[in-house]
C-alpha atoms as a PDB file:
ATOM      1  CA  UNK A   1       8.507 -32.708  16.496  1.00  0.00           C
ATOM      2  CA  UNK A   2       5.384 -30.945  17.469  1.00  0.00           C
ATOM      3  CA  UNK A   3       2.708 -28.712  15.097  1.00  0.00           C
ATOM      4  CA  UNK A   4       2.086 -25.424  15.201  1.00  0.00           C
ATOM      5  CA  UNK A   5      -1.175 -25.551  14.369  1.00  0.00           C
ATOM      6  CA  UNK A   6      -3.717 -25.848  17.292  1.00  0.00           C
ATOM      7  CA  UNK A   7      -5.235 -28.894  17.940  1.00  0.00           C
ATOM      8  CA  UNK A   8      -9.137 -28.747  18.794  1.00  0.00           C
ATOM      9  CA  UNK A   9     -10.030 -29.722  22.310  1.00  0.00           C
ATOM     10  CA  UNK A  10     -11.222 -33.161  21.992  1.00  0.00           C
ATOM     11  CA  UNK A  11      -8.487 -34.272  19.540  1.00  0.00           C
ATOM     12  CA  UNK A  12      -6.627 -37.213  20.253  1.00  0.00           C
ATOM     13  CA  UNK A  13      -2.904 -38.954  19.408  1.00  0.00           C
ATOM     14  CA  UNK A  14      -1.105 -42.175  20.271  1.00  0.00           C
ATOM     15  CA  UNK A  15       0.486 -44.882  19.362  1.00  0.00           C
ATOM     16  CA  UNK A  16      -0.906 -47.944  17.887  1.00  0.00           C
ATOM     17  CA  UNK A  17       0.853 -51.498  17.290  1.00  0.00           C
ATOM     18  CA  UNK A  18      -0.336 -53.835  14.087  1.00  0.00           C
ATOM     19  CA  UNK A  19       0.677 -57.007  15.265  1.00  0.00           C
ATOM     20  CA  UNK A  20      -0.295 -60.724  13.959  1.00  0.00           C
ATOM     21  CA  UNK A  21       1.653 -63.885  12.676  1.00  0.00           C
ATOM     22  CA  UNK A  22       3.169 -63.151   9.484  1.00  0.00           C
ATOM     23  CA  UNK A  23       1.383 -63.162   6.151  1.00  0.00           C
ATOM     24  CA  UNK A  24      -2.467 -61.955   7.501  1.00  0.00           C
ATOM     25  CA  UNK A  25      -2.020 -58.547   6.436  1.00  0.00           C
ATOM     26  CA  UNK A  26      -0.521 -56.349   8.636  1.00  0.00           C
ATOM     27  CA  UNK A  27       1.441 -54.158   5.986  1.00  0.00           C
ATOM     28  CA  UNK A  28      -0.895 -53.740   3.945  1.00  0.00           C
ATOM     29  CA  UNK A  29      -3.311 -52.513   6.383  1.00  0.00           C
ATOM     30  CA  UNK A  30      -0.890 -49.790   7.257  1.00  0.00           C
ATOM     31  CA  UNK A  31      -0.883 -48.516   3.902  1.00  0.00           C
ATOM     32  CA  UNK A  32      -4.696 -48.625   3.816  1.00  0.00           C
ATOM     33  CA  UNK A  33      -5.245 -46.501   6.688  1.00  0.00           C
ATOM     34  CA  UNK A  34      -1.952 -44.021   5.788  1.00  0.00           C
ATOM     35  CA  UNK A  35      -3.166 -44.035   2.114  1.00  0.00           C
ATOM     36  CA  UNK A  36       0.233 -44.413   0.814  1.00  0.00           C
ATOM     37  CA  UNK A  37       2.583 -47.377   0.796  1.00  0.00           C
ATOM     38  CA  UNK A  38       5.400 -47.168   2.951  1.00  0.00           C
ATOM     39  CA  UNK A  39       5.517 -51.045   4.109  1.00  0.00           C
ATOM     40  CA  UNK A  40       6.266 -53.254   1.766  1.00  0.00           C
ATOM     41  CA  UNK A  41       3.905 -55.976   0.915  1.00  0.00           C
ATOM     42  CA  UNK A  42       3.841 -59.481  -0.800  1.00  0.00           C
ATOM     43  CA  UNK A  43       2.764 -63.173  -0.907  1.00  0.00           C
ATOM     44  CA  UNK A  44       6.152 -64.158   0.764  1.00  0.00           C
ATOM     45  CA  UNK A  45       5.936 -64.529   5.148  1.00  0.00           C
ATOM     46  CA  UNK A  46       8.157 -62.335   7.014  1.00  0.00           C
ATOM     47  CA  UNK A  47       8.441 -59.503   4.482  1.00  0.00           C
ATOM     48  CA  UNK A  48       8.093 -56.768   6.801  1.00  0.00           C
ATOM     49  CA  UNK A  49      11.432 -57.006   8.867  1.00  0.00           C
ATOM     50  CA  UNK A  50      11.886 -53.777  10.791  1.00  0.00           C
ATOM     51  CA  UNK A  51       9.854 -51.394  12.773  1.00  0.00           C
ATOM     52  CA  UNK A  52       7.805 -49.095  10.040  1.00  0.00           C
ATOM     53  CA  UNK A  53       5.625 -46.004  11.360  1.00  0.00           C
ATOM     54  CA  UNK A  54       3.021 -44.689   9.604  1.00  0.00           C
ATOM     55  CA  UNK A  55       1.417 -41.814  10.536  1.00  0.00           C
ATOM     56  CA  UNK A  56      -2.453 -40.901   9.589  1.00  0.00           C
ATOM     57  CA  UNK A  57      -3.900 -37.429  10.180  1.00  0.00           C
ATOM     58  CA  UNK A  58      -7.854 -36.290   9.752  1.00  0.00           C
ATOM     59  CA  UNK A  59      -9.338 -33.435  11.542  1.00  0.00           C
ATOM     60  CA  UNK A  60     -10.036 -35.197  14.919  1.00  0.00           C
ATOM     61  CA  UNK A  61      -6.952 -37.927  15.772  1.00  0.00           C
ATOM     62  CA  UNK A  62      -3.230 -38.300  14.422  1.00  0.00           C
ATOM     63  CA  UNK A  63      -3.147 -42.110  14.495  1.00  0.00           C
ATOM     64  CA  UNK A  64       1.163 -43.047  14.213  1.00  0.00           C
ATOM     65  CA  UNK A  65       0.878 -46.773  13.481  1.00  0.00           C
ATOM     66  CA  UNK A  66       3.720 -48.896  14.212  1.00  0.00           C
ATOM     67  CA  UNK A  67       3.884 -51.969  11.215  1.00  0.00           C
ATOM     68  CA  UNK A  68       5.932 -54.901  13.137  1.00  0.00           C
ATOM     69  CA  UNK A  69       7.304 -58.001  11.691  1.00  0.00           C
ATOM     70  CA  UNK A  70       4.999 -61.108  11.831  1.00  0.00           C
ATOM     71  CA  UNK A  71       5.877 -63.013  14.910  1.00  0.00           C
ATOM     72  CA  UNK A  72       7.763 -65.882  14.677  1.00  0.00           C
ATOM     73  CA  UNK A  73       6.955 -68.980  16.832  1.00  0.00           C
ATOM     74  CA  UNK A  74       7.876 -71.393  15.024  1.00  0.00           C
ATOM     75  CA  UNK A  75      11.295 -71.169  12.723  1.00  0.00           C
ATOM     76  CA  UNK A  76      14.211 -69.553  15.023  1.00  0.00           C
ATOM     77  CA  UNK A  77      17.288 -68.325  13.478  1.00  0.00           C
ATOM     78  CA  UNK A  78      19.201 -64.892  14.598  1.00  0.00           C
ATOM     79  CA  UNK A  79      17.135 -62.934  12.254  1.00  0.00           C
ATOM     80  CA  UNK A  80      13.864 -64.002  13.581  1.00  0.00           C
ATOM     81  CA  UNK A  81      15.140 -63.598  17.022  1.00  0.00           C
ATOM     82  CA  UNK A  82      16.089 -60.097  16.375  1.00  0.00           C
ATOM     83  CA  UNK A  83      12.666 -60.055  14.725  1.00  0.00           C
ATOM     84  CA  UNK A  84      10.500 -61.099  17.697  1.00  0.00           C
ATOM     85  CA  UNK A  85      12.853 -58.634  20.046  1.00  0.00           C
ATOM     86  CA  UNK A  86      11.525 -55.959  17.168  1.00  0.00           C
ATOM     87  CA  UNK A  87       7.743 -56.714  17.859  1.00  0.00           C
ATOM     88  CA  UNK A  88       8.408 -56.699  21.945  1.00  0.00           C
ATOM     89  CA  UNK A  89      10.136 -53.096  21.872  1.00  0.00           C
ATOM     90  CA  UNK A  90       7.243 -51.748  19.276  1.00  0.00           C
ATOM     91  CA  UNK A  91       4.197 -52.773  22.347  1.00  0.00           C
ATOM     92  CA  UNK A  92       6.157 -50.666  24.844  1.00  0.00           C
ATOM     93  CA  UNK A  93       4.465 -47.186  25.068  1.00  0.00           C
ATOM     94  CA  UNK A  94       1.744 -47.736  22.664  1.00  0.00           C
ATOM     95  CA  UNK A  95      -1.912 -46.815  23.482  1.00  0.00           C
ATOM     96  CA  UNK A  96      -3.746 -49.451  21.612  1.00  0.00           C
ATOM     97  CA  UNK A  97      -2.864 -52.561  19.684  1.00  0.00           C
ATOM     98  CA  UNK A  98      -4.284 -53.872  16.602  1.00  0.00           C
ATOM     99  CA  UNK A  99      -4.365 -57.988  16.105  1.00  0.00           C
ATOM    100  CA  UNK A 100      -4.607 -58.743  12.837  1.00  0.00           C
ATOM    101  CA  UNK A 101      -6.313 -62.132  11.931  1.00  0.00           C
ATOM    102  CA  UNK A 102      -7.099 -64.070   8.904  1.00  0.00           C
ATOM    103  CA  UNK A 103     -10.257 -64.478   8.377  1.00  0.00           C
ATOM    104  CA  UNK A 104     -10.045 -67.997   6.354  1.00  0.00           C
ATOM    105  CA  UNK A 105      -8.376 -69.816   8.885  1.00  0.00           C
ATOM    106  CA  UNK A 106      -7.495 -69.579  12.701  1.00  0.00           C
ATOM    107  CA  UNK A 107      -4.359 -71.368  13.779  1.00  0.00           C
ATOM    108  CA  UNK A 108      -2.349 -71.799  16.761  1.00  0.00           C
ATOM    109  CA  UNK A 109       0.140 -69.023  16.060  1.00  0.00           C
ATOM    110  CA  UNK A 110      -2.674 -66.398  16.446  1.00  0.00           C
ATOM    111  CA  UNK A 111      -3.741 -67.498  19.801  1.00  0.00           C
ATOM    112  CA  UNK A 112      -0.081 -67.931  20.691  1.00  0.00           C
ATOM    113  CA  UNK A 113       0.485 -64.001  19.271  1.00  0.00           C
ATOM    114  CA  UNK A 114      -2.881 -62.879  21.163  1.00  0.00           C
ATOM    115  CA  UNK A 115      -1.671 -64.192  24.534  1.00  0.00           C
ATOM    116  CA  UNK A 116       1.839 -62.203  24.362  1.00  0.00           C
ATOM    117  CA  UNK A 117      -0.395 -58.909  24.431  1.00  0.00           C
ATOM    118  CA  UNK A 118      -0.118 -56.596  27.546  1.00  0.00           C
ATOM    119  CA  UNK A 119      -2.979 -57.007  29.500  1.00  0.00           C
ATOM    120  CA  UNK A 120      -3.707 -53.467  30.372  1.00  0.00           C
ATOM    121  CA  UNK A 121      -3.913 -52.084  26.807  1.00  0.00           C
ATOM    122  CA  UNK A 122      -7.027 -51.971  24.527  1.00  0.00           C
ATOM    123  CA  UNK A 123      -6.618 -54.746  21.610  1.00  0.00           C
ATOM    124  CA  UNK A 124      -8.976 -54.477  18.629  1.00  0.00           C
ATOM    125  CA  UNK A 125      -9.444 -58.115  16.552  1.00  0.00           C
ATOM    126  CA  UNK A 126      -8.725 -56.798  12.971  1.00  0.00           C
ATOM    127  CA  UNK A 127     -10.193 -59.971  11.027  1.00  0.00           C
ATOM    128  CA  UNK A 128      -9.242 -59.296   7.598  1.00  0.00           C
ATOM    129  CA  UNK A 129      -9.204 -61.310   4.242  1.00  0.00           C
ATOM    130  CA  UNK A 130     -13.136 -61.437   4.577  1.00  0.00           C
ATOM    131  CA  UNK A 131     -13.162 -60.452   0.897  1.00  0.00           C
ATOM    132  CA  UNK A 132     -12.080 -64.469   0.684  1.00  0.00           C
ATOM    133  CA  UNK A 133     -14.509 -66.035   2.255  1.00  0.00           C
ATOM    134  CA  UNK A 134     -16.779 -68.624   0.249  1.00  0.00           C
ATOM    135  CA  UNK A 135     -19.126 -69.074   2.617  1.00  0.00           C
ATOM    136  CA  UNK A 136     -19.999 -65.592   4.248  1.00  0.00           C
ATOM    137  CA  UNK A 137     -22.486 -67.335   6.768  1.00  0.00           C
ATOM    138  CA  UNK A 138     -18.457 -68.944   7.983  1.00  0.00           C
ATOM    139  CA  UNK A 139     -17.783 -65.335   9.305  1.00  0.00           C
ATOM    140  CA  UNK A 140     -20.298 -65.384  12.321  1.00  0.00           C
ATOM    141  CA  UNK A 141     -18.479 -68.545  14.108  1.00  0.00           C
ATOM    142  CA  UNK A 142     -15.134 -67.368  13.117  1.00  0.00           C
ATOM    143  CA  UNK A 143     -15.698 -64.456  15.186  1.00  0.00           C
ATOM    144  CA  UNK A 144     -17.361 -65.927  18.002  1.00  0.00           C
ATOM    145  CA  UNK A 145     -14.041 -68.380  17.560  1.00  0.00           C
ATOM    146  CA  UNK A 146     -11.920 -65.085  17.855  1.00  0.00           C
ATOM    147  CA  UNK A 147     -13.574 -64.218  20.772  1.00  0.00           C
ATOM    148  CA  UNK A 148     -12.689 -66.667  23.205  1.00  0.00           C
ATOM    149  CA  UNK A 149      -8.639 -65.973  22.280  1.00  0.00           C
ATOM    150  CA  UNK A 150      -9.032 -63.183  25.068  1.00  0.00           C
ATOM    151  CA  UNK A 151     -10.819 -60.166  25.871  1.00  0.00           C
ATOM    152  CA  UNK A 152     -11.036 -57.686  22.756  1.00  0.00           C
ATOM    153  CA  UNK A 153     -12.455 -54.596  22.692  1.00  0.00           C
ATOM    154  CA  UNK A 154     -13.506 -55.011  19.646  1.00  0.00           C
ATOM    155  CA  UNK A 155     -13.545 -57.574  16.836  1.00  0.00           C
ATOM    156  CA  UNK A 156     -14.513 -56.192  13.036  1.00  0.00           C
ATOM    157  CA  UNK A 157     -14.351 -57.581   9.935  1.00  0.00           C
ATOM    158  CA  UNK A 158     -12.414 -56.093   7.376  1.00  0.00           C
ATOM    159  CA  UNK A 159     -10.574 -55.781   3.745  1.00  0.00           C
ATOM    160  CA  UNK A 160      -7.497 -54.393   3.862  1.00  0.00           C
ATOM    161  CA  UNK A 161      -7.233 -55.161  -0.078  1.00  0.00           C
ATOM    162  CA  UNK A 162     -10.611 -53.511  -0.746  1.00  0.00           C
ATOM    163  CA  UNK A 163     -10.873 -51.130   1.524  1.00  0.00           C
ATOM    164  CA  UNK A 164     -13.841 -53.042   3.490  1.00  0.00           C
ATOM    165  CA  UNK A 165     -14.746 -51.838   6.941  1.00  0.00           C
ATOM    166  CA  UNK A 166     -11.604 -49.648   7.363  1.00  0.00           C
ATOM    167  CA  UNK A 167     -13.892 -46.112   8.607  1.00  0.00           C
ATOM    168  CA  UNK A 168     -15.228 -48.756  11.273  1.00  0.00           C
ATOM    169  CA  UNK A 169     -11.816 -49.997  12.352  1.00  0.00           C
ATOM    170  CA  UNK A 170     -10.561 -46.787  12.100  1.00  0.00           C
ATOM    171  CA  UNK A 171     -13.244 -45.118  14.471  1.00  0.00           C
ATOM    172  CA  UNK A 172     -12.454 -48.070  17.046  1.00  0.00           C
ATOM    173  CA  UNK A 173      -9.055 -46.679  17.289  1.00  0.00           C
ATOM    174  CA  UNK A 174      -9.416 -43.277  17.560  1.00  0.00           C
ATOM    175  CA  UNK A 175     -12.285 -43.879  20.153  1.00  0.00           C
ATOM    176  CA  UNK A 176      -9.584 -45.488  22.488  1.00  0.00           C
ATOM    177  CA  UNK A 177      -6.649 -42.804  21.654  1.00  0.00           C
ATOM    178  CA  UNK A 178      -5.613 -40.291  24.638  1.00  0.00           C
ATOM    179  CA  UNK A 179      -6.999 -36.660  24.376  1.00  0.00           C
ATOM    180  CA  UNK A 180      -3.327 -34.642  22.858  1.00  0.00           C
ATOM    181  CA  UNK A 181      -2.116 -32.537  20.084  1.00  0.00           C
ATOM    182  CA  UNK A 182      -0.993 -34.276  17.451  1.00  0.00           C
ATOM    183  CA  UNK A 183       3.305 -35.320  17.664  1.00  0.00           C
ATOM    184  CA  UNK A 184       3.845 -34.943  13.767  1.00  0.00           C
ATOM    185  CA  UNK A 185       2.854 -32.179  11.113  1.00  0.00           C
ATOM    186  CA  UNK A 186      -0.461 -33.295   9.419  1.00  0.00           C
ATOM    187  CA  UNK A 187       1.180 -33.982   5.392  1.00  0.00           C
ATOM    188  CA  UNK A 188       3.997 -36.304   7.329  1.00  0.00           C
ATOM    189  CA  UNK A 189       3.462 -39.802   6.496  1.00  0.00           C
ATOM    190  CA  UNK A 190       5.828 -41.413   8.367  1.00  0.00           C
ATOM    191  CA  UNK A 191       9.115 -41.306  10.151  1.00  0.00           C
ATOM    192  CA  UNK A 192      11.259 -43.157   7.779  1.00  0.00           C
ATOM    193  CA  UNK A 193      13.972 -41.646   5.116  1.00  0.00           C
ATOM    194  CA  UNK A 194      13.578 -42.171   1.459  1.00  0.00           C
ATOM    195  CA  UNK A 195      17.257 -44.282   1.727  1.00  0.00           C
ATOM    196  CA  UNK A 196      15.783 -46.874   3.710  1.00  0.00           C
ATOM    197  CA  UNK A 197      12.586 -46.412   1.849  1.00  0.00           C
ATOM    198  CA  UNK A 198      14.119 -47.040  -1.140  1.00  0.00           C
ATOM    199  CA  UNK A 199      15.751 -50.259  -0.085  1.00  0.00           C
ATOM    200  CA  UNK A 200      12.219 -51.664   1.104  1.00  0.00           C
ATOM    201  CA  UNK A 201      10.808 -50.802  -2.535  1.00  0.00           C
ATOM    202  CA  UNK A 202      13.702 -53.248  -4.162  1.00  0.00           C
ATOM    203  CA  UNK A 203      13.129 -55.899  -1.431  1.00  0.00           C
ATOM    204  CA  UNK A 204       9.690 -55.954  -2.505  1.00  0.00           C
ATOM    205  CA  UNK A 205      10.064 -56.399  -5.684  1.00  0.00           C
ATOM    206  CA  UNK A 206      12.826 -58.997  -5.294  1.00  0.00           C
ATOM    207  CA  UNK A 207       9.700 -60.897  -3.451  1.00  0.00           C
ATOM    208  CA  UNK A 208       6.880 -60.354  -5.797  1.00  0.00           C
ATOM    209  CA  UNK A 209       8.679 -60.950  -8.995  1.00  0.00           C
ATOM    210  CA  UNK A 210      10.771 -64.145  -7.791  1.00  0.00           C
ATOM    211  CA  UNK A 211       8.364 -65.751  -5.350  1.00  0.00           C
ATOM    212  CA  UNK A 212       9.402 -68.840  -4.111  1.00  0.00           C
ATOM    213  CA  UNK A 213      12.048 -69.228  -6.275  1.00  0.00           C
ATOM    214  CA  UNK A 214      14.341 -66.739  -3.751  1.00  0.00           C
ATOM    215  CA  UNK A 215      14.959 -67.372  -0.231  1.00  0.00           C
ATOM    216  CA  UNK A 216      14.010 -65.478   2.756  1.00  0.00           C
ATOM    217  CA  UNK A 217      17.617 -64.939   3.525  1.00  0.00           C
ATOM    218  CA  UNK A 218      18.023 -61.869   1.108  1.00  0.00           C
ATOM    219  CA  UNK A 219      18.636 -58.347   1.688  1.00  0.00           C
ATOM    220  CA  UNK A 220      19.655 -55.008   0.225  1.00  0.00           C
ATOM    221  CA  UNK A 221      22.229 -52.069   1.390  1.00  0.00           C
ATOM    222  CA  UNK A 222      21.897 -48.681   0.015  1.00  0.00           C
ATOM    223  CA  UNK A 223      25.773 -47.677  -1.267  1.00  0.00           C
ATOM    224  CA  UNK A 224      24.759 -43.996  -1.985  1.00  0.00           C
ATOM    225  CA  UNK A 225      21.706 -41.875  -2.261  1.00  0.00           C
ATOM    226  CA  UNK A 226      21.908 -38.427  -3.551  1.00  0.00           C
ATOM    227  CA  UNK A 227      20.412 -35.806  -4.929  1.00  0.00           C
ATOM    228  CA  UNK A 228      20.985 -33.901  -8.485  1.00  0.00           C
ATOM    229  CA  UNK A 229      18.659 -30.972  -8.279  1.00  0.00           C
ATOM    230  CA  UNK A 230      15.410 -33.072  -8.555  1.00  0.00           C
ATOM    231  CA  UNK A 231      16.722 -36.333  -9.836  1.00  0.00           C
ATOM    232  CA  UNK A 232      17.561 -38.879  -6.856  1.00  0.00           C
ATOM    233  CA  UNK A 233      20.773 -40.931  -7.329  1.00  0.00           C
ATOM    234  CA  UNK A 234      20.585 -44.275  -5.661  1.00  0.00           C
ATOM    235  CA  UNK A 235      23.149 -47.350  -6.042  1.00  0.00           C
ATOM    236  CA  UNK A 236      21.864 -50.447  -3.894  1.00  0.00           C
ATOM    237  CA  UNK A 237      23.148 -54.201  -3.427  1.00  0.00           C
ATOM    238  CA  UNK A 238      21.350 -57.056  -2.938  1.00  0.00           C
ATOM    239  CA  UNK A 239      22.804 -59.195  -0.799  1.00  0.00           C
ATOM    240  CA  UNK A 240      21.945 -63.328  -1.264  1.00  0.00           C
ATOM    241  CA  UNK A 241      23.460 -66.383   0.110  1.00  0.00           C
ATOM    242  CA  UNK A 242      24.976 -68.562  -2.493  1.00  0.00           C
ATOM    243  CA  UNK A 243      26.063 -68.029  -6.247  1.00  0.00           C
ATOM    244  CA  UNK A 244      23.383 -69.817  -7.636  1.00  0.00           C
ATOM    245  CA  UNK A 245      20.655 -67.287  -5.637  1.00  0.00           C
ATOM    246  CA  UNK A 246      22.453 -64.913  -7.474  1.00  0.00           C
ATOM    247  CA  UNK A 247      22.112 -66.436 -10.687  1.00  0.00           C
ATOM    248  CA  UNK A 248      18.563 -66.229 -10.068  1.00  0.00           C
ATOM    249  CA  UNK A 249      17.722 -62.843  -9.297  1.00  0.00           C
ATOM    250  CA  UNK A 250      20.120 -61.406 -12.205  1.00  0.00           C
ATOM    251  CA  UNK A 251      18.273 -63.901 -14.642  1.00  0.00           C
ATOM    252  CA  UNK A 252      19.356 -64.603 -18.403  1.00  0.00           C
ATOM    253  CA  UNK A 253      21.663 -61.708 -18.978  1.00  0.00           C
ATOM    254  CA  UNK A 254      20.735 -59.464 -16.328  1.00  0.00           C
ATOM    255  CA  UNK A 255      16.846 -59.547 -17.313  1.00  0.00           C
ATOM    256  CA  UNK A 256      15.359 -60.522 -14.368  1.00  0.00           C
ATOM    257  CA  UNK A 257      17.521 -57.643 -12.444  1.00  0.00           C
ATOM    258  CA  UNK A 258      16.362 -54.945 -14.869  1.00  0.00           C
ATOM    259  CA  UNK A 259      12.445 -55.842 -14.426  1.00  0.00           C
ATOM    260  CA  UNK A 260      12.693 -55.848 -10.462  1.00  0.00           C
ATOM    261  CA  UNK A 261      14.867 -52.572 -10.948  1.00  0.00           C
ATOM    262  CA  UNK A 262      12.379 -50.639 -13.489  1.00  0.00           C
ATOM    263  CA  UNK A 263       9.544 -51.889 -10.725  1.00  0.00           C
ATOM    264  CA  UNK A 264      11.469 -50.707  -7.997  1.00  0.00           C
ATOM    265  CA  UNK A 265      12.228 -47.509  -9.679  1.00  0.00           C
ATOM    266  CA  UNK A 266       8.540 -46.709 -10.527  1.00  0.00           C
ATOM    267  CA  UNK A 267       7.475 -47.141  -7.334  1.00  0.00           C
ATOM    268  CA  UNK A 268      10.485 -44.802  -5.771  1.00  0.00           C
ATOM    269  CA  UNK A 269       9.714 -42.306  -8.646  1.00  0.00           C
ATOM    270  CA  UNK A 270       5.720 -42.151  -7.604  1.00  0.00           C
ATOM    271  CA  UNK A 271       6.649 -42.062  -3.856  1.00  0.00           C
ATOM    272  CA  UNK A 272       9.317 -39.560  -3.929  1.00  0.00           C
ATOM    273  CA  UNK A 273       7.266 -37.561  -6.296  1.00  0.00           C
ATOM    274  CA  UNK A 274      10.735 -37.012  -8.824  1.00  0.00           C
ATOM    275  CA  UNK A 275      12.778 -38.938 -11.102  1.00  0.00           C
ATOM    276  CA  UNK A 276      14.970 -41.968  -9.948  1.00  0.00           C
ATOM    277  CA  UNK A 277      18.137 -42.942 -11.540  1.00  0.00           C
ATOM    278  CA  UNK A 278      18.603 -46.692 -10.250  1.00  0.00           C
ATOM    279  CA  UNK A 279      21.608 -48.944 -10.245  1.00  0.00           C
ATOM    280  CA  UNK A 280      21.282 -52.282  -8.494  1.00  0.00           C
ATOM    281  CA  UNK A 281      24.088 -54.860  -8.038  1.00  0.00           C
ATOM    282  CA  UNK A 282      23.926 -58.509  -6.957  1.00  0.00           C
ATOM    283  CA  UNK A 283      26.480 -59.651  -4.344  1.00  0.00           C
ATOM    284  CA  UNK A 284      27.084 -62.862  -2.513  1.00  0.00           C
ATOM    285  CA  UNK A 285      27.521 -62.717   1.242  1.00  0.00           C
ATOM    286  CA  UNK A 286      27.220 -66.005   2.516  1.00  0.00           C
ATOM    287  CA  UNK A 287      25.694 -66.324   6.253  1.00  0.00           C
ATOM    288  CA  UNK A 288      24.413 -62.688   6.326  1.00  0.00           C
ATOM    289  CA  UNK A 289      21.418 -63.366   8.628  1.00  0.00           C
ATOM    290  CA  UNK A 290      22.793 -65.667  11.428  1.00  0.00           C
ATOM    291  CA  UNK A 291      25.939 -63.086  11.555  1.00  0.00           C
ATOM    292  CA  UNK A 292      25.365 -60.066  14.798  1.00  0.00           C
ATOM    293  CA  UNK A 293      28.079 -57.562  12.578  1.00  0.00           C
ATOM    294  CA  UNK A 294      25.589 -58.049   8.921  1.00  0.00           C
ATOM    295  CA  UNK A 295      22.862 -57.971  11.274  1.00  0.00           C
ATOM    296  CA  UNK A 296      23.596 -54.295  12.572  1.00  0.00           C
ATOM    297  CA  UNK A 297      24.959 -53.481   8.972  1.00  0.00           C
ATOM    298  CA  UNK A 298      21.120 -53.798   7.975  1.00  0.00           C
ATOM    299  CA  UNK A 299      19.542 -52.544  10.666  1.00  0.00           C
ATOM    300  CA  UNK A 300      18.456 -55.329  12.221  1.00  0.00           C
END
């Protein structure tokens, strides 16, 4: 879907990939540079599981940023192989790729990650997390460290969390976007519906409240989603592996289940800009993510 408005003559559109090993940042750098969060975010690796665009509009460049899963090259299962075939298909046709890095520590998976890149596209070293550095004189040989990964055409140091750097990063990207009109109207913030942005918002939440104490293996289905004049109806699953997972996310009489639901639902109610009315069930499905049919069922 095009604008109608006219573009001026120098403004410039494309696509650009976030891409890193999970847990540097990369979702919530999208939401930094969109202003509004549309990828979920937490503590946990591998949150981000599907393709998420976000798309960021000022008065010279339409940035549509595509949030990919953190590539896996270490743990395979099904789900991480349909994972890493997600990151592959989000490179093709984009115009410049973000590599997001952790400032704190360099590891093998990065440089692995950095030499998958295309070759013939610009990639900008995102190194974020500086915000956690002890010793700020570390930054200086960190990036000279990043620099011999490959050719970058440009490395800068950033915050995601606070918000450090990101007009520099930003300009970086524009800089290297092709002269169009923009693809999306300006106020659109990206190209996912408020069912499967609802799901994401419980997911989340599942994450941040429960930690470690859930596995990775857990997901959520949407049953129904509608609308009562202003007041969105939604009924969701969560999906775990075992009984005892289940025990766990419901908590002592249901407890747990209401606080990631009331989360969940503040969130939706904030994003959606209306009031939610939320039901969330617990179900077991045992061997959801090495199954191809529950794969599909989720989108995967």
């Amino acid at each position: 879907m095009t604008t109608e408005t006219v573009a001026p003559a120098e403004f410039r559109c494309g696509h650009v990939a976030i891409v890193g090993r999970p847990s540097v940042g990369k979702s919530t750098l999208l939401n930094a540079l969109v202003g509004e969060k549309i990828s979920i975010t937490s503590k946990k690796p591998q949150t981000t599981r599907h393709r998420i665009i976000g798309i960021a509009t000022s008065a010279t460049a339409q940035c549509i940023y595509v949030d990919t899963p953190g590539f896996q090259t270490r743990h395979r299962s099904r789900l991480n192989d349909r994972l890493n075939k997600t990151v592959r298909e989000s490179l093709a046709g984009v115009d410049v790729v973000v590599l997001v890095l952790d400032a704190t520590r360099i590891v093998a998976a990065d440089r692995e990650v950095a030499a998958l890149l295309p070759a013939n596209l610009p990639v900008l070293a995102a190194v974020n997390k500086v915000d956690l550095l002890s010793d700020k004189g570390a930054l200086l040989p960190r990036m000279g460290e990043i620099a011999q990964m490959r050719a970058f055409a440009a490395i800068v140091p950033i915050s995601a969390e606070k918000g450090t750097q990101l007009r520099e990063l930003q300009a970086e990207i524009d800089a290297r976007l092709p002269v169009s009109t923009p693809l999306y109207p300006a106020d659109e913030l990206t190209d996912r519906d408020e069912r499967f942005l609802a799901s994401e918002l419980i997911r989340e939440k599942i994450f941040r409240l429960l930690g470690e104490e859930i596995p990775y293996a857990t997901t959520v289905g949407i049953d129904s989603f509608t609308l009562d004049g202003t007041m969105r109806r939604i009924r969701a699953t969560v999906y775990v592996d075992h009984a005892s997972q289940r025990a766990i996310v419901l908590g002592e009489g249901g407890a747990r289940m209401k606080e990631i639901a009331t989360a969940a639902r503040k969130d939706m109610e904030r994003l959606f800009d209306g009031k939610v009315f939320l039901e969330v069930w617990v179900k077991v499905k045992r061997g959801w993510a090495d199954t191809d049919a529950s794969l599909s069922r989720f989108g995967y």
